[in-house]
PDB file of N, CA and C in Angstrom:
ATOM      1  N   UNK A   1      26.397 -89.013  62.486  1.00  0.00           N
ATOM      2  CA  UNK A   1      25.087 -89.449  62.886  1.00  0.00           C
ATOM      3  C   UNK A   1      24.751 -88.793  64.224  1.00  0.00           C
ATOM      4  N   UNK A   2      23.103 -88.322  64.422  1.00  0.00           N
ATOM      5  CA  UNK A   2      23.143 -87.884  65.719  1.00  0.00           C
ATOM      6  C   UNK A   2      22.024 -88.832  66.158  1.00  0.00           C
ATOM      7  N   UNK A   3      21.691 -88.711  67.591  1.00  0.00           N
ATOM      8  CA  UNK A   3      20.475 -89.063  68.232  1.00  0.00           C
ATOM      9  C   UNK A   3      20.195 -88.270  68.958  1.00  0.00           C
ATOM     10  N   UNK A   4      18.787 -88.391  68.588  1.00  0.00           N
ATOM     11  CA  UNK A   4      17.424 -87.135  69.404  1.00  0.00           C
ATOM     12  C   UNK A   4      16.604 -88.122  70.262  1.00  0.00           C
ATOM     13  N   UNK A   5      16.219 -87.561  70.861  1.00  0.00           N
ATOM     14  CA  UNK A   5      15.642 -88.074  72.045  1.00  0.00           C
ATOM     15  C   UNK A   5      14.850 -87.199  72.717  1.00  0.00           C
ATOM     16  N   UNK A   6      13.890 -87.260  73.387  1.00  0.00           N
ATOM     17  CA  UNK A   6      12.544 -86.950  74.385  1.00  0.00           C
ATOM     18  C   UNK A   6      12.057 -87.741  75.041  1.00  0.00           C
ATOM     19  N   UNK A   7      11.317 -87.850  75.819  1.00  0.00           N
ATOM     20  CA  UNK A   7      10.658 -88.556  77.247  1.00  0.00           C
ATOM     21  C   UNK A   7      10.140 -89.663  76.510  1.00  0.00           C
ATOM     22  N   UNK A   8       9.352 -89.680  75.292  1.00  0.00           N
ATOM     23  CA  UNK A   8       8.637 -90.838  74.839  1.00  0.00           C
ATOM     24  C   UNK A   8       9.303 -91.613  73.673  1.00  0.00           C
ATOM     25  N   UNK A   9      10.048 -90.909  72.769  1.00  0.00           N
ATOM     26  CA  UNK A   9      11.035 -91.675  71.778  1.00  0.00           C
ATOM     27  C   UNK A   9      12.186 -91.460  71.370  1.00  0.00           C
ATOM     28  N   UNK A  10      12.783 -92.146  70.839  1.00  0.00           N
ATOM     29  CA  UNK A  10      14.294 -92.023  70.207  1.00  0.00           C
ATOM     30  C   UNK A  10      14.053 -92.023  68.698  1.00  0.00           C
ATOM     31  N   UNK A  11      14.926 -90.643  68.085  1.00  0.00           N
ATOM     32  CA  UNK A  11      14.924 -91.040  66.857  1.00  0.00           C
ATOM     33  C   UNK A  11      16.442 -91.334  66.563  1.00  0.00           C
ATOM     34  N   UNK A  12      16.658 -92.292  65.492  1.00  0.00           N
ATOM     35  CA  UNK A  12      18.107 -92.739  65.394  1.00  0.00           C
ATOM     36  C   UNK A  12      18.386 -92.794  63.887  1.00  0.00           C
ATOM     37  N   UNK A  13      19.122 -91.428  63.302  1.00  0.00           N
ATOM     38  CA  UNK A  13      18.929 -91.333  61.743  1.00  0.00           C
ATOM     39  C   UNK A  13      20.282 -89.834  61.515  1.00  0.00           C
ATOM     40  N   UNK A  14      20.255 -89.700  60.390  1.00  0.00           N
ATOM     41  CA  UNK A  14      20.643 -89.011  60.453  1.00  0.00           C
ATOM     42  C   UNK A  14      20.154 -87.712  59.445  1.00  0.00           C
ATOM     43  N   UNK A  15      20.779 -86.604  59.274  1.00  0.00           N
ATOM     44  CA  UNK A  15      20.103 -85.207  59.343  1.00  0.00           C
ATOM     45  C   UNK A  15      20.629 -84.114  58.664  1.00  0.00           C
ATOM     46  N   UNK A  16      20.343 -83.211  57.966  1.00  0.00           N
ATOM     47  CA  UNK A  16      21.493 -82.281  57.678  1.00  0.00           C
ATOM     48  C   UNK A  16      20.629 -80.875  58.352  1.00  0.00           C
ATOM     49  N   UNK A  17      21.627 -79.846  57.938  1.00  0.00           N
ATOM     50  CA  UNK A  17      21.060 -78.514  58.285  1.00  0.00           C
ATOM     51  C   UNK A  17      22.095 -78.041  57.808  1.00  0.00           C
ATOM     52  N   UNK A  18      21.315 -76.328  57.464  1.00  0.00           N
ATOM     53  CA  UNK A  18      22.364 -75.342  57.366  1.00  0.00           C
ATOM     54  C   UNK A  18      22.858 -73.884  57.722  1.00  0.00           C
ATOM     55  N   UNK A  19      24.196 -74.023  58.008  1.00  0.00           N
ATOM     56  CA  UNK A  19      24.652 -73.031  59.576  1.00  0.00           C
ATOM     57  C   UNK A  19      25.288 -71.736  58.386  1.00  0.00           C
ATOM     58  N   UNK A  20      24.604 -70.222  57.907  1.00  0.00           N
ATOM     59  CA  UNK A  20      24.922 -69.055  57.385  1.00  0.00           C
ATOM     60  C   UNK A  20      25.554 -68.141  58.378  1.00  0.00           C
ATOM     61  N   UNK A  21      26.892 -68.270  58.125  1.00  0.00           N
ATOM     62  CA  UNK A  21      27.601 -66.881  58.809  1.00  0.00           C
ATOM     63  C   UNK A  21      27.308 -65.876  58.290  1.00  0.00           C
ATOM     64  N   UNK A  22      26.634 -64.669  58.567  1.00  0.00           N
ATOM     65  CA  UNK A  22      26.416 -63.650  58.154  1.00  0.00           C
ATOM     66  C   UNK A  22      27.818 -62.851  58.907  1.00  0.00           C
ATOM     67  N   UNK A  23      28.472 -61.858  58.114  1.00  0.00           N
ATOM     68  CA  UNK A  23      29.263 -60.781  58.608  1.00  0.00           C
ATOM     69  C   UNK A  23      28.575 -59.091  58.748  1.00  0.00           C
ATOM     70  N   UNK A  24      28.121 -58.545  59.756  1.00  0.00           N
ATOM     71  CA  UNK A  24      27.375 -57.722  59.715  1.00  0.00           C
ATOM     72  C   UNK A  24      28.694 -56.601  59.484  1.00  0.00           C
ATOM     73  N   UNK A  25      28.234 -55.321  58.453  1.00  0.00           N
ATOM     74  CA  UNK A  25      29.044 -54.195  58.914  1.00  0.00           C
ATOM     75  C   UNK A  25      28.616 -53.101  59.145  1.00  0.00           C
ATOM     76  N   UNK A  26      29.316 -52.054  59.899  1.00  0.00           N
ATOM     77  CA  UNK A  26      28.557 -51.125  60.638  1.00  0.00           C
ATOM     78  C   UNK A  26      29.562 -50.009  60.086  1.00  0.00           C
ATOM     79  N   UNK A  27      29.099 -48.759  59.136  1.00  0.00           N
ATOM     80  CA  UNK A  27      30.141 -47.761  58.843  1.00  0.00           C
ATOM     81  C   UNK A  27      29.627 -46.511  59.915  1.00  0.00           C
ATOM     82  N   UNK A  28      30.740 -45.860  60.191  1.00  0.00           N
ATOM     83  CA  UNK A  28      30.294 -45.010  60.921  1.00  0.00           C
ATOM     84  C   UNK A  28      29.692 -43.569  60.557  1.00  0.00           C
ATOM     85  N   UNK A  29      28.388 -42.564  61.329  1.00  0.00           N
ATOM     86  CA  UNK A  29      27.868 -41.495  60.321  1.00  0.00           C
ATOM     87  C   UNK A  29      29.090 -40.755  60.061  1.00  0.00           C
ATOM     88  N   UNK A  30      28.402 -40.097  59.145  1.00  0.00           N
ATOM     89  CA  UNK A  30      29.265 -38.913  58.581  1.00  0.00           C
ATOM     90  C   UNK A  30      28.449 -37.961  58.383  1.00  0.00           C
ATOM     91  N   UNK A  31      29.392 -36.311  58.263  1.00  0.00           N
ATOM     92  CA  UNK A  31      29.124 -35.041  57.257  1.00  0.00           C
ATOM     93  C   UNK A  31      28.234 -35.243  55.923  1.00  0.00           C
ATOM     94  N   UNK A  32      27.308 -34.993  55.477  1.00  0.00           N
ATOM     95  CA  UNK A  32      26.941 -35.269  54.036  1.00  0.00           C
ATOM     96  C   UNK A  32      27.946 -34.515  53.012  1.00  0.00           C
ATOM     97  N   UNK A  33      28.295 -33.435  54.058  1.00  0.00           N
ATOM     98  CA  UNK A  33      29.539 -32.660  53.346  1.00  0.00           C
ATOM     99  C   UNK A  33      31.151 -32.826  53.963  1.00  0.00           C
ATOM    100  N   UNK A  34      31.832 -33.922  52.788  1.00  0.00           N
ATOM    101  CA  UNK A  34      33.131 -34.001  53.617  1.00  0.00           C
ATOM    102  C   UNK A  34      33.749 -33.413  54.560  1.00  0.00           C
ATOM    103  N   UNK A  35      33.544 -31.919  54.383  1.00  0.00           N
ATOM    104  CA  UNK A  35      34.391 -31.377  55.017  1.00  0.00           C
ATOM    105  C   UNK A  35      33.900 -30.346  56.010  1.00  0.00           C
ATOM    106  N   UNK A  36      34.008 -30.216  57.004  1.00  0.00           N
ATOM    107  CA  UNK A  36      33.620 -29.077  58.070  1.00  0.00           C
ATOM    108  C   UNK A  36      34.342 -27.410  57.571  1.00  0.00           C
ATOM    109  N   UNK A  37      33.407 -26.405  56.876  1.00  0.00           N
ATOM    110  CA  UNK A  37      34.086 -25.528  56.722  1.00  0.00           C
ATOM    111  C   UNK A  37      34.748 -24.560  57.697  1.00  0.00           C
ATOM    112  N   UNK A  38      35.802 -23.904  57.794  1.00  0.00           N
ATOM    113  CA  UNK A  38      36.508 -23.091  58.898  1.00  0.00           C
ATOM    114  C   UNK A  38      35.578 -21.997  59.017  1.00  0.00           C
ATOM    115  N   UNK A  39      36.009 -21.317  60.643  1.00  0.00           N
ATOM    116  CA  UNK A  39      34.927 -20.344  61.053  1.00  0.00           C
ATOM    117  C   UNK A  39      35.550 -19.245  61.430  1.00  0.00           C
ATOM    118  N   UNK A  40      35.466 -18.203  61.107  1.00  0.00           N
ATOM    119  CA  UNK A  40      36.035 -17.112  61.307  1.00  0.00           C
ATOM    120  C   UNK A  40      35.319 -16.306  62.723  1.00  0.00           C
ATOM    121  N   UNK A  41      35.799 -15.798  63.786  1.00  0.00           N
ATOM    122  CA  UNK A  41      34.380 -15.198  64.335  1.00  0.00           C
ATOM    123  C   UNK A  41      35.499 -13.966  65.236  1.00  0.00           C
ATOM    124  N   UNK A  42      34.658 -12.753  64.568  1.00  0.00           N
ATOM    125  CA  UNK A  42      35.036 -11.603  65.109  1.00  0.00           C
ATOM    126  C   UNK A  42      34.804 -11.017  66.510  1.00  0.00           C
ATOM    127  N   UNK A  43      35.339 -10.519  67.206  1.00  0.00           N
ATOM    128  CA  UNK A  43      35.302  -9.645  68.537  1.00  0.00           C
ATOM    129  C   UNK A  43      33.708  -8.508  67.937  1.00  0.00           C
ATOM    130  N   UNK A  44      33.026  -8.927  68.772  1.00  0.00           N
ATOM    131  CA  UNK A  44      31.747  -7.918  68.326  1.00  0.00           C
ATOM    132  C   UNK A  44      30.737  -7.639  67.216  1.00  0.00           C
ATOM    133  N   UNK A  45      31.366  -9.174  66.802  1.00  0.00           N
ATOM    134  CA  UNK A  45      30.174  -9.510  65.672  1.00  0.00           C
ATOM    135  C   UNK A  45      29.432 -10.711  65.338  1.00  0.00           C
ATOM    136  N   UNK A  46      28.222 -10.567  65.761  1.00  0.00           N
ATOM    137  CA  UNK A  46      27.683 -11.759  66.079  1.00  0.00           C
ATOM    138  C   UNK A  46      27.434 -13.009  64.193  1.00  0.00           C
ATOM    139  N   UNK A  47      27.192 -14.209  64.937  1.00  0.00           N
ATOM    140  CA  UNK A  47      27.960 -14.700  63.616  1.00  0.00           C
ATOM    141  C   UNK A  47      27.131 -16.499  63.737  1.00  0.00           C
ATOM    142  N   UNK A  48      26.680 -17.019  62.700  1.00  0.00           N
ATOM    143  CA  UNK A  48      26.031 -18.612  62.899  1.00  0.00           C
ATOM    144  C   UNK A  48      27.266 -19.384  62.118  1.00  0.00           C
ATOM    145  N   UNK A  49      27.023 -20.710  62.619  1.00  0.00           N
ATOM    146  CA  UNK A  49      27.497 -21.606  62.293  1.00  0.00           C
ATOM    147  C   UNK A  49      26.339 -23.274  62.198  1.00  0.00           C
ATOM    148  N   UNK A  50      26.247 -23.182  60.826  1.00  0.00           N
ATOM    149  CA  UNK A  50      24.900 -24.241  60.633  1.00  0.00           C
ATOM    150  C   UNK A  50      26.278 -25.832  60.338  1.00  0.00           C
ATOM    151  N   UNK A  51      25.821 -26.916  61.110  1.00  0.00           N
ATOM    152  CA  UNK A  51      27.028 -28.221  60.953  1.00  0.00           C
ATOM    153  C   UNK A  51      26.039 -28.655  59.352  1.00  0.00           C
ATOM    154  N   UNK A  52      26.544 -29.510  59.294  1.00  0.00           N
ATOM    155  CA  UNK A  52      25.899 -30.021  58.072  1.00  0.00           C
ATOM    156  C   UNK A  52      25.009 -31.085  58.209  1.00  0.00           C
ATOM    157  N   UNK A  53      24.103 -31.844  56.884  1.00  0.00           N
ATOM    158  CA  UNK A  53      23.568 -32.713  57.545  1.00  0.00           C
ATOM    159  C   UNK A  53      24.740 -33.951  58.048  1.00  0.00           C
ATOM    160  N   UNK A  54      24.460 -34.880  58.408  1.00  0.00           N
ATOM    161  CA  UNK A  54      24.666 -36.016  59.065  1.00  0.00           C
ATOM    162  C   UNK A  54      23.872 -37.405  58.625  1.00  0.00           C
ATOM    163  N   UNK A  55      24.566 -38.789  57.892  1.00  0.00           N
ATOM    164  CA  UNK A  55      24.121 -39.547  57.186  1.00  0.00           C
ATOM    165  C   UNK A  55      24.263 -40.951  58.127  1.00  0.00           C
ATOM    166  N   UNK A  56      24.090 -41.833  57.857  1.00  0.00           N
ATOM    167  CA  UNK A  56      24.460 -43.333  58.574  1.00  0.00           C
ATOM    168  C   UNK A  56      23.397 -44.240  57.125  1.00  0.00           C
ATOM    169  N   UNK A  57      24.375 -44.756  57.310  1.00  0.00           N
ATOM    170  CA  UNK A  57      24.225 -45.828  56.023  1.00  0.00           C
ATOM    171  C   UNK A  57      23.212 -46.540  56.532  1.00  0.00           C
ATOM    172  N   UNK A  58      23.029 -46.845  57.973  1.00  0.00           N
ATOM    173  CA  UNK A  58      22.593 -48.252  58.416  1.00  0.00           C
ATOM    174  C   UNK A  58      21.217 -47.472  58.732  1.00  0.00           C
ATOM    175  N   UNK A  59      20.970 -45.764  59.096  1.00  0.00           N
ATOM    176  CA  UNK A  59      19.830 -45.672  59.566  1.00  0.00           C
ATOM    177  C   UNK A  59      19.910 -45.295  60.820  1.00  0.00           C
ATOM    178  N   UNK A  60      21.361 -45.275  62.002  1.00  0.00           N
ATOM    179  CA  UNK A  60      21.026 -45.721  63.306  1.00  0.00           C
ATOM    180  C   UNK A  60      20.334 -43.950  63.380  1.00  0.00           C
ATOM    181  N   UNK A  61      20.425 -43.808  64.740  1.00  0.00           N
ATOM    182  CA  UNK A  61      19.844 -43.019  65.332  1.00  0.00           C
ATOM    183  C   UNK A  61      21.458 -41.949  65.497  1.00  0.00           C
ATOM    184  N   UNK A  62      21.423 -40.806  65.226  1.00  0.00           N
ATOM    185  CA  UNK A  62      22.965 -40.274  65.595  1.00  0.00           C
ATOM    186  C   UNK A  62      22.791 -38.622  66.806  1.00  0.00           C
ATOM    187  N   UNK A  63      23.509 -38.338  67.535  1.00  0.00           N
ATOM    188  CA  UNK A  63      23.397 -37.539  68.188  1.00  0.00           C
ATOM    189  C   UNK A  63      24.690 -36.901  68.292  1.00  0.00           C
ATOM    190  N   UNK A  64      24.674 -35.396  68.323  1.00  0.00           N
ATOM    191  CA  UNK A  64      26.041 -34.926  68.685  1.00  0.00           C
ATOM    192  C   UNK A  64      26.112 -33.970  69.405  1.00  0.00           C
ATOM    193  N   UNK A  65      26.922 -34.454  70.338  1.00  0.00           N
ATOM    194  CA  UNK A  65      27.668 -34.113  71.499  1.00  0.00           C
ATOM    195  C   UNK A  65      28.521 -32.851  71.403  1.00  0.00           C
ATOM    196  N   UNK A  66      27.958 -31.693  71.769  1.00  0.00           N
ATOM    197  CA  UNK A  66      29.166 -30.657  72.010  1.00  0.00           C
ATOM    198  C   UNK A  66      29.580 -29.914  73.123  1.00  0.00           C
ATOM    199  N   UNK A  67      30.705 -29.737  73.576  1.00  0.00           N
ATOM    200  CA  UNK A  67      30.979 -29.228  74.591  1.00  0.00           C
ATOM    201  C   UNK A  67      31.607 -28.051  74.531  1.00  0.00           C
ATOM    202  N   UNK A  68      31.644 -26.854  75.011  1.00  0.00           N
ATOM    203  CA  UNK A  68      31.667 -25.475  74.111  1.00  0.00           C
ATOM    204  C   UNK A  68      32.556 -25.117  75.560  1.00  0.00           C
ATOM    205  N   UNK A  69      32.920 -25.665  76.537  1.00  0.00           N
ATOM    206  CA  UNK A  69      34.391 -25.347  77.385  1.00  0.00           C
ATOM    207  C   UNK A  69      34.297 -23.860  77.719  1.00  0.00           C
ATOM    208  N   UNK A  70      35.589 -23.398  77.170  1.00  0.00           N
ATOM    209  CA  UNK A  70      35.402 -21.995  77.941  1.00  0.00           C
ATOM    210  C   UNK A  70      34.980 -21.485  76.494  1.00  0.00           C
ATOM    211  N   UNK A  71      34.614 -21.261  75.507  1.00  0.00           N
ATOM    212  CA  UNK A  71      33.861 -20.901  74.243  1.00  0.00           C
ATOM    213  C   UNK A  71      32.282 -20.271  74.850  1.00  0.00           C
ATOM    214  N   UNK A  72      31.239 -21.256  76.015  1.00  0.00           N
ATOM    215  CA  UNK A  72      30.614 -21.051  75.950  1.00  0.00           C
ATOM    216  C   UNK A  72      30.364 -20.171  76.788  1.00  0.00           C
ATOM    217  N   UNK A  73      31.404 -18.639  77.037  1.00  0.00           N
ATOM    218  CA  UNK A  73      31.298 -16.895  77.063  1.00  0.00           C
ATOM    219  C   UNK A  73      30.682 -16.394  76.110  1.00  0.00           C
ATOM    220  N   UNK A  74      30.834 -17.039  74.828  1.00  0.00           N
ATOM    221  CA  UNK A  74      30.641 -15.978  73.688  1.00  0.00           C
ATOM    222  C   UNK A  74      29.594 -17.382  72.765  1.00  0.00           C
ATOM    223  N   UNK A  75      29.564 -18.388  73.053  1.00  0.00           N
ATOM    224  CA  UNK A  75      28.973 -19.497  72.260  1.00  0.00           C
ATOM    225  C   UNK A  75      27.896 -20.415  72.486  1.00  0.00           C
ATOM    226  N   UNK A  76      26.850 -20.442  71.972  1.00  0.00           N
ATOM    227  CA  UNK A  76      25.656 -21.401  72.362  1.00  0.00           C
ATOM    228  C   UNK A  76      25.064 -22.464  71.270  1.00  0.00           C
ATOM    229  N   UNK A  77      24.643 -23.842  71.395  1.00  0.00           N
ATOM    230  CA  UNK A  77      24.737 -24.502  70.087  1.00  0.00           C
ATOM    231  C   UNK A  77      23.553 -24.986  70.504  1.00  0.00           C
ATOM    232  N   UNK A  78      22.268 -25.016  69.638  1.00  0.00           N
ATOM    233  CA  UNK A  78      21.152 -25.900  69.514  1.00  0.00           C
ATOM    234  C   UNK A  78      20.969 -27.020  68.664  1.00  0.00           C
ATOM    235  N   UNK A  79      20.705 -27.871  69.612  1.00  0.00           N
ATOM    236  CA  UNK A  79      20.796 -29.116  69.281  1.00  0.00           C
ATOM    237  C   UNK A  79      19.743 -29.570  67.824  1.00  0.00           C
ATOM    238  N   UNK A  80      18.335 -28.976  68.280  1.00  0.00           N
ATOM    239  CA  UNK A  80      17.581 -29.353  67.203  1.00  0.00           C
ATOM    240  C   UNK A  80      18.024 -28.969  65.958  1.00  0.00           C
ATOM    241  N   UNK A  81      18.455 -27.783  66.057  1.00  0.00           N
ATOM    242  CA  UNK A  81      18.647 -27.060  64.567  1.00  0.00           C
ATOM    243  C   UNK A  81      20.097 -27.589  64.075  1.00  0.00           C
ATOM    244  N   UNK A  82      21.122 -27.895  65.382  1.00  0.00           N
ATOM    245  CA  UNK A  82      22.476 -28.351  64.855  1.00  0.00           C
ATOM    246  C   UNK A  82      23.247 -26.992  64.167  1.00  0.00           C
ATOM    247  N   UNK A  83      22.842 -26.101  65.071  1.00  0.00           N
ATOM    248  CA  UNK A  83      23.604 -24.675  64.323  1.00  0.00           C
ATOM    249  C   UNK A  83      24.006 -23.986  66.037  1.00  0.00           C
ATOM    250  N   UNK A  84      25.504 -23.660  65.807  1.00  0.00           N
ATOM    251  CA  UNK A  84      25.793 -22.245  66.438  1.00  0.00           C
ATOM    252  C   UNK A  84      25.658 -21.212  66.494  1.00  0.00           C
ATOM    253  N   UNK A  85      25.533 -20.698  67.530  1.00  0.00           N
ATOM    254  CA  UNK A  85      25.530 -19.285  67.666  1.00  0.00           C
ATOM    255  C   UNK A  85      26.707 -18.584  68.377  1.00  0.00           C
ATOM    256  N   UNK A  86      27.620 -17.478  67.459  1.00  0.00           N
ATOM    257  CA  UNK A  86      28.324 -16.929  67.908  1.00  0.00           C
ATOM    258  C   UNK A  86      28.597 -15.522  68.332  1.00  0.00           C
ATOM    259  N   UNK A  87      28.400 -14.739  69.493  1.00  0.00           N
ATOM    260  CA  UNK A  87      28.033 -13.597  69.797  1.00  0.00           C
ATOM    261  C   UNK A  87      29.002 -12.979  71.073  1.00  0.00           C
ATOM    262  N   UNK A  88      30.367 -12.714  70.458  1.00  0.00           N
ATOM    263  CA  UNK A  88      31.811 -12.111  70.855  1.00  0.00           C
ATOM    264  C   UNK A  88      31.442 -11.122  71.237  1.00  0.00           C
ATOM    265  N   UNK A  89      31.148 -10.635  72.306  1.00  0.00           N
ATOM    266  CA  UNK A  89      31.163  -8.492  72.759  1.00  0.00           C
ATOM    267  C   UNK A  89      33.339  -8.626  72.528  1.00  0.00           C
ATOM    268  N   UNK A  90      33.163  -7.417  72.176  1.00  0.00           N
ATOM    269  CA  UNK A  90      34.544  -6.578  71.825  1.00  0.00           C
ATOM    270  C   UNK A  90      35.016  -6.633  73.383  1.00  0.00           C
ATOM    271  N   UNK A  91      34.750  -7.190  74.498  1.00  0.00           N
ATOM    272  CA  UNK A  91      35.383  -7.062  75.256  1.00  0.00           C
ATOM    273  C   UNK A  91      35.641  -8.757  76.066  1.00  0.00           C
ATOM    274  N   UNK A  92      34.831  -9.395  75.229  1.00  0.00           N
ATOM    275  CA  UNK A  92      35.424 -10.788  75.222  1.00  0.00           C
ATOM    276  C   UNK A  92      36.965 -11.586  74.799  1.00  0.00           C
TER     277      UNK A  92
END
């Protein structure tokens, strides 16, 4: 039994309600294509690398992060397009 109460009355009864645990799940994006194919890239020959698309079950918003270290002598990656560019001089 509960009691409710406010400044002007008491109610004295009792009540039901009902409490839904929802379990939310969150998978993380992925490749649309399992697998990231290997990249070959020659001394003096310039060369792309397109990533694949990128999915999320849920919709979120996904962004990716690359950091091209000491690569980026010979390497530049655009974000919009999600493709590399690889352009080795023979003396790289």
């Amino acid at each position: 039994m509960a009691v409710l109460s406010d400044k002007n009355s008491t109610f004295d009864g009792t009540f039901t309600f009902k409490v839904t645990v929802v379990q939310a799940f969150n998978t993380a994006p992925r490749f649309v294509q399992p697998e990231l194919e290997p990249v070959l890239i020659t001394a003096g020959v310039n060369s792309q690398y397109p990533l694949p698309a990128i999915t999320d079950e849920e919709g979120h918003m996904i962004a990716v992060d690359v950091k091209l270290m000491q690569s980026e002598i010979f390497a530049t990656y655009n974000a919009a397009t999600m493709n590399f560019l690889f352009a080795p001089s023979a003396e790289t």
